[in-house]
N, C-alpha and C. Protein backbone atom coordinates (compact mmCIF):
# COMPACT_ATOMS: atom_id res chain seq x y z
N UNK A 1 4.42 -12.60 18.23
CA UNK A 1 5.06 -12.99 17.02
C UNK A 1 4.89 -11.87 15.99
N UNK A 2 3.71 -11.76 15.51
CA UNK A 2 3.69 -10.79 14.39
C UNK A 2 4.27 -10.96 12.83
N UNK A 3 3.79 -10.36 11.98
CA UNK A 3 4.30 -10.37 10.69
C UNK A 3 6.07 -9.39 10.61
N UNK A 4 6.54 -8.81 11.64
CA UNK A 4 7.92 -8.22 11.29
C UNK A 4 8.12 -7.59 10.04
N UNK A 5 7.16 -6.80 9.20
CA UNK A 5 7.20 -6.49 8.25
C UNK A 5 8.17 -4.79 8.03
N UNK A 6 8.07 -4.42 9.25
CA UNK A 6 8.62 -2.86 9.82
C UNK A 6 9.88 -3.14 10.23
N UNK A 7 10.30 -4.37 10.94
CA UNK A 7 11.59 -5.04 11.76
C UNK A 7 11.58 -4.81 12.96
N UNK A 8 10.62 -4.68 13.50
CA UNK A 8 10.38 -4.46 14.62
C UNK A 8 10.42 -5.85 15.80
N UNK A 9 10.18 -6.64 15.14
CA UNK A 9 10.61 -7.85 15.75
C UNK A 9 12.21 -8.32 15.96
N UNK A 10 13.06 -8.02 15.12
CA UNK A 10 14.38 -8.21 15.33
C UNK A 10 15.23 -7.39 16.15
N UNK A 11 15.36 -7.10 17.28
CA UNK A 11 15.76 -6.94 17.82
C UNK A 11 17.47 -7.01 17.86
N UNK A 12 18.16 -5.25 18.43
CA UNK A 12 19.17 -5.67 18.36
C UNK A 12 19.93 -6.38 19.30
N UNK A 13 21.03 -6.89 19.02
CA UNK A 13 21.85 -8.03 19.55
C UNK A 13 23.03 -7.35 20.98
N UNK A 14 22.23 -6.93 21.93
CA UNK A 14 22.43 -6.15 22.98
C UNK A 14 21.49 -6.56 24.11
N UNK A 15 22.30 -6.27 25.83
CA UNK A 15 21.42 -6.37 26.75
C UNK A 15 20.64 -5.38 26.93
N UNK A 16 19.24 -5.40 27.34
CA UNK A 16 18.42 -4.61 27.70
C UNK A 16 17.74 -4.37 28.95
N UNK A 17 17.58 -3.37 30.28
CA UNK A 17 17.07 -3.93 30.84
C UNK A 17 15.52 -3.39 30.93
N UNK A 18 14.75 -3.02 29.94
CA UNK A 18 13.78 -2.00 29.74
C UNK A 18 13.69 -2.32 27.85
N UNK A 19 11.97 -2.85 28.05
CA UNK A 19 11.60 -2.90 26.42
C UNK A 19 9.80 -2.71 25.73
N UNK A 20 10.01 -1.60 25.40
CA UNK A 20 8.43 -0.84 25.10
C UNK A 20 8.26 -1.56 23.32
N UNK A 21 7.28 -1.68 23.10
CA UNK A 21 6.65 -2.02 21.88
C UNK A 21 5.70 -0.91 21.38
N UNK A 22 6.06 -0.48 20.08
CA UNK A 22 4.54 0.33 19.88
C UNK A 22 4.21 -0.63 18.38
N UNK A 23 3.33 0.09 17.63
CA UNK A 23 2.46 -0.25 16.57
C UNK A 23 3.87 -1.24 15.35
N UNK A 24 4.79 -0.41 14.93
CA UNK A 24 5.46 -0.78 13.91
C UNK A 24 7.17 -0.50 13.77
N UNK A 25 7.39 -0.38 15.35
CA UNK A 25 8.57 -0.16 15.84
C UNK A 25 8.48 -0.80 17.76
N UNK A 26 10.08 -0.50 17.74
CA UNK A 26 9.73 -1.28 19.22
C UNK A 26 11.39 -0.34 20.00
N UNK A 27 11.60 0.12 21.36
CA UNK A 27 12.56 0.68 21.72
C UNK A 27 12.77 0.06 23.24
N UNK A 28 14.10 -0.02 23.15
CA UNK A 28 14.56 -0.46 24.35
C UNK A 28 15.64 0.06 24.86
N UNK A 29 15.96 0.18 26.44
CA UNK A 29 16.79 0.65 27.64
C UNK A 29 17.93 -0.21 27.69
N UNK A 30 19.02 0.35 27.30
CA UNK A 30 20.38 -0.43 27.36
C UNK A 30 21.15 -0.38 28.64
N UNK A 31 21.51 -1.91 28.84
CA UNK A 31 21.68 -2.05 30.40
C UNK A 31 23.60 -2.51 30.51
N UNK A 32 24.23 -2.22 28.92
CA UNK A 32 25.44 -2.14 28.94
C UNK A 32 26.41 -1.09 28.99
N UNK A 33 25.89 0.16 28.81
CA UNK A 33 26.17 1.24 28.52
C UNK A 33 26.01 2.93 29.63
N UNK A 34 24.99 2.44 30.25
CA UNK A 34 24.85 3.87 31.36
C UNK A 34 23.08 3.99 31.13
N UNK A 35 22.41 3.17 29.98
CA UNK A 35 21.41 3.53 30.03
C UNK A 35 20.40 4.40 28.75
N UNK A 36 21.34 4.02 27.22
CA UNK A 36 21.56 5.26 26.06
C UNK A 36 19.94 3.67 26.08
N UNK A 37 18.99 4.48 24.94
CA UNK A 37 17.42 4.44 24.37
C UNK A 37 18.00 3.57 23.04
N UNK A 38 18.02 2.47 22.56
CA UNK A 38 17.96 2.22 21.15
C UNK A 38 16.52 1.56 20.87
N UNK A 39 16.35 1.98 19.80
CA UNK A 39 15.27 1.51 18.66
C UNK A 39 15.37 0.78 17.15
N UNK A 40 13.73 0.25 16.92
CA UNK A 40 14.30 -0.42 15.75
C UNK A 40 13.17 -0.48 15.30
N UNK A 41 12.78 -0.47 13.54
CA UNK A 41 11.60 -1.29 12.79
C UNK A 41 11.75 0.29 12.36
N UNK A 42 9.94 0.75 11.83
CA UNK A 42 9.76 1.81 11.00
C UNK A 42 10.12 3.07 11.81
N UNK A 43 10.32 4.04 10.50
CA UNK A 43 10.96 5.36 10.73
C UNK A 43 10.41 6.47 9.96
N UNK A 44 8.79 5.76 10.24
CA UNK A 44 7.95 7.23 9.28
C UNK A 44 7.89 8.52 9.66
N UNK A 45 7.97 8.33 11.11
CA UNK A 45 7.67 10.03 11.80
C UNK A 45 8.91 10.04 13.06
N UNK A 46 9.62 9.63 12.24
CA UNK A 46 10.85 9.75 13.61
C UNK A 46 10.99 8.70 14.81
N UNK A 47 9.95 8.26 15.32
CA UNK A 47 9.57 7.48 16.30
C UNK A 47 10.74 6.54 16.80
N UNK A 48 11.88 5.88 16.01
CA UNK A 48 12.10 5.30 16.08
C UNK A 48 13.87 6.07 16.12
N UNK A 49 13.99 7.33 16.37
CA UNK A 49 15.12 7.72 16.54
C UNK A 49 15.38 8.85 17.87
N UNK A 50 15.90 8.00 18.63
CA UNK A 50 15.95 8.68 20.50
C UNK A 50 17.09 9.36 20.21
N UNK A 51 17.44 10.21 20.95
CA UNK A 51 18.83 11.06 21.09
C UNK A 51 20.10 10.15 21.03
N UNK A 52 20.73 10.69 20.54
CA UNK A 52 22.26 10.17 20.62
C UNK A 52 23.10 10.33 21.69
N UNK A 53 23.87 9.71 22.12
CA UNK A 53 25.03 10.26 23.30
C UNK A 53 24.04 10.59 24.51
N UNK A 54 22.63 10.68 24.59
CA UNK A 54 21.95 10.53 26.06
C UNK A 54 21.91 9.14 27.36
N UNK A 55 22.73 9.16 28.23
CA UNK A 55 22.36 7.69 28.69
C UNK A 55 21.71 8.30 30.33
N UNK A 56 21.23 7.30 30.94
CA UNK A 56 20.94 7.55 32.32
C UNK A 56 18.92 7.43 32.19
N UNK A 57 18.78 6.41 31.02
CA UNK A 57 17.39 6.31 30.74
C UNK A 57 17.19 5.27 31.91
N UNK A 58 15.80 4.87 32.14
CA UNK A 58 16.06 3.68 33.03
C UNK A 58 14.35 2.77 32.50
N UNK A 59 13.34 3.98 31.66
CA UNK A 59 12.26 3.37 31.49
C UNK A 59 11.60 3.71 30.00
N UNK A 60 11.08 3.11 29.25
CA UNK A 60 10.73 3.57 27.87
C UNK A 60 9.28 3.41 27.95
N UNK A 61 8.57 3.96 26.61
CA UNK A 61 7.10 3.64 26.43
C UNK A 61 7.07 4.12 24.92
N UNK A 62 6.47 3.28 24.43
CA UNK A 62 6.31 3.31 22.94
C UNK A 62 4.64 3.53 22.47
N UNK A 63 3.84 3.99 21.68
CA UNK A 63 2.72 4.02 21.31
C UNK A 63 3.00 4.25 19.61
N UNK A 64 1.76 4.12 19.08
CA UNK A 64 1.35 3.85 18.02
C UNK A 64 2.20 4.39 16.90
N UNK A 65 2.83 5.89 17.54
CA UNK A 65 4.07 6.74 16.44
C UNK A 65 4.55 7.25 17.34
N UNK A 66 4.79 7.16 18.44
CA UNK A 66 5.46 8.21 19.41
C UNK A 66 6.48 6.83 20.45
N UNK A 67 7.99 7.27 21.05
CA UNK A 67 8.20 6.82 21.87
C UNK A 67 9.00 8.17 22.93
N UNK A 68 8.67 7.53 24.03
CA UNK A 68 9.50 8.16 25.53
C UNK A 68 10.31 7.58 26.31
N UNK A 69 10.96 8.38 27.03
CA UNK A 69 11.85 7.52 28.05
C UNK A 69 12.21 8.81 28.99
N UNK A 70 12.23 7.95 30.38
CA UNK A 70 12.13 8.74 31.64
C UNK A 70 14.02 8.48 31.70
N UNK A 71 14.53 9.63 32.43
CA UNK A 71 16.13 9.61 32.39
C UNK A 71 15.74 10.33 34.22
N UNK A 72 17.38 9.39 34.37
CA UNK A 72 16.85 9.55 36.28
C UNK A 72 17.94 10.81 36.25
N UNK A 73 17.50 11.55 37.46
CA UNK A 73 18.45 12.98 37.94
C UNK A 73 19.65 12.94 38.43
């Protein structure tokens, strides 16, 4: 549950099939599209902004200010 104070709890209104949580943001693997990274909640150190126009992600991981995502070959 959490306090959602970052928005990290609201989630956007999209399928996902891949969803990492970190501290005050949260990013997830879009399973409508080819695979593009979206994110959501705070945006102090970037964390929360994945590449644009990249799809072919298939796995994410989020930590405390940092997120990743593995893209298949």
């Amino acid at each position: 549950m959490g306090d959602n104070l970052s928005g990290q709890s609201a989630p956007p209104g999209m399928p996902l099939m891949a969803l990492a949580l970190g501290k005050f943001h949260s990013c997830g693997v879009r399973s409508d599209d080819g695979g593009s990274v979206v994110c959501w909640g705070r945006e102090r150190v970037a964390q929360s902004s994945p590449p644009t126009g990249d799809v072919g992600f298939f796995a994410v991981a989020s930590g405390d200010q940092h997120t990743c995502a593995l893209q298949g070959g």
